[in-house]
Protein backbone atom coordinates (compact mmCIF):
# COMPACT_ATOMS: atom_id res chain seq x y z
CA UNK A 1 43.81 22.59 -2.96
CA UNK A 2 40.32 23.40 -2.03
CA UNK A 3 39.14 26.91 -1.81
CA UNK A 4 38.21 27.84 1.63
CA UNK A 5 36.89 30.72 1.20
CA UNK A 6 33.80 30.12 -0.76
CA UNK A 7 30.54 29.14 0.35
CA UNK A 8 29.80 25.02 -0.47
CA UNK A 9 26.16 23.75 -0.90
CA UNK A 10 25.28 19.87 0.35
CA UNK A 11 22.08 18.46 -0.55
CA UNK A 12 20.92 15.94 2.17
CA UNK A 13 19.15 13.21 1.08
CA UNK A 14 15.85 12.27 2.14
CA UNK A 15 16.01 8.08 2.47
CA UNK A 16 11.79 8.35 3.88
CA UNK A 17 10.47 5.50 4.00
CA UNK A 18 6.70 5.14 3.58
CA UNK A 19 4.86 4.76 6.85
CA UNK A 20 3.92 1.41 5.66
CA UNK A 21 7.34 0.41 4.90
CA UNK A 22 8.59 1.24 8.97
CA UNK A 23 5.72 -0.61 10.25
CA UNK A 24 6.39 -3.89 7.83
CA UNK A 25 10.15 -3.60 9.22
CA UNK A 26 9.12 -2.91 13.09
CA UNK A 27 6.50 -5.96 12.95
CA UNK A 28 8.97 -8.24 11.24
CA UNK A 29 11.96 -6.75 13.87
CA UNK A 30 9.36 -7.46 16.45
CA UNK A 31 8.35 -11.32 15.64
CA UNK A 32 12.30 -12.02 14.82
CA UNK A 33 13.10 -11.31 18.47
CA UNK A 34 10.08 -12.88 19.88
CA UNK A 35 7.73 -10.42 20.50
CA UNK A 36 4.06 -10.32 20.17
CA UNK A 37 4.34 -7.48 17.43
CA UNK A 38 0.54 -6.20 17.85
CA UNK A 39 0.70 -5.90 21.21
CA UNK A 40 4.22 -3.98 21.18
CA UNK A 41 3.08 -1.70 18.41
CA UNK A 42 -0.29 -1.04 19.82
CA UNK A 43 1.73 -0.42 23.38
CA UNK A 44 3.96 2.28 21.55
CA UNK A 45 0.89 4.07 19.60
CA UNK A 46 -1.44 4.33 22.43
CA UNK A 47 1.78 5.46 25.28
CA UNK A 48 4.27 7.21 23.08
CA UNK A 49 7.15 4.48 25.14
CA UNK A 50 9.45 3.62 22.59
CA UNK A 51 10.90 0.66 24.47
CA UNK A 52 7.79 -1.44 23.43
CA UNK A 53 9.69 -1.01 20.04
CA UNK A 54 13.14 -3.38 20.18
CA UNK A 55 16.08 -1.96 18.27
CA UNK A 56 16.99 -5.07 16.46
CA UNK A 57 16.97 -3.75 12.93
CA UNK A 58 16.73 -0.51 13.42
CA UNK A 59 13.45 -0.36 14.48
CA UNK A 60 12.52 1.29 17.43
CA UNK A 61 14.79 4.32 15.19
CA UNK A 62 12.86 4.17 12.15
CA UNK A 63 8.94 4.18 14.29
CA UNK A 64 10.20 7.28 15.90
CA UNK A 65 10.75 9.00 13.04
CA UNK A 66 7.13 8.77 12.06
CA UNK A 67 4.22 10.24 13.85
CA UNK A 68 2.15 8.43 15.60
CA UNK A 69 -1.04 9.58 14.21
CA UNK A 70 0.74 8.91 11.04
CA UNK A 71 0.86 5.26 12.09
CA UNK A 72 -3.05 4.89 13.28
CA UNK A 73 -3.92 6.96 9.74
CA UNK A 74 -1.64 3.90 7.89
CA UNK A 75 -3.38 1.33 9.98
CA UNK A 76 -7.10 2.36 9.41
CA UNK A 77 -6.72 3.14 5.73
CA UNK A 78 -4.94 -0.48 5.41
CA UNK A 79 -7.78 -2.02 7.40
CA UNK A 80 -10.56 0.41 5.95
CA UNK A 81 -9.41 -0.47 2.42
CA UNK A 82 -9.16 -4.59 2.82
CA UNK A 83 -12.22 -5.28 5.19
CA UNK A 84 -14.86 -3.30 3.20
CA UNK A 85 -13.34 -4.21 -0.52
CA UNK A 86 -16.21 -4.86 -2.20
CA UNK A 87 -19.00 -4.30 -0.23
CA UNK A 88 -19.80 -0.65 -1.65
């Protein structure tokens, strides 16, 4: 029988996923259920709405738990990093 009287410790576990990882599932979430996924993601960046975000998947869950700033940092360092490859 279990002690009730001492104090127990649980560890949660962080299951983060990379900003880059949400926004792969949200876009593929978004074109599965028909939805111009640009257009919806830009829509929740710029207004903070997570409806433009469909919860197929998970996903309108998993965008909110990253900031949004996060998200345009992600998106400009992606873009940043594969328009200008090469031209330093």
């Amino acid at each position: 029988m279990a002690d009730i009287h001492r104090t127990r410790y649980f560890t949660a576990v962080d299951n983060e996923m990379v900003v880059g990882e949400v926004l792969s599932t949200v876009y593929q979430a978004l074109t599965e259920k028909g939805y111009n996924p640009i257009s919806q993601i830009v829509g929740y960046v710029m207004s903070g709405d997570p409806t433009y975000i469909t919860s197929h998947k998970n996903a309108r869950s998993l965008i909110m738990k990253v900031e949004r700033d996060e998200l345009v940092e992600e998106l400009m360092t992606f873009y940043v990093n594969h328009r200008f490859k090469g031209e330093e």
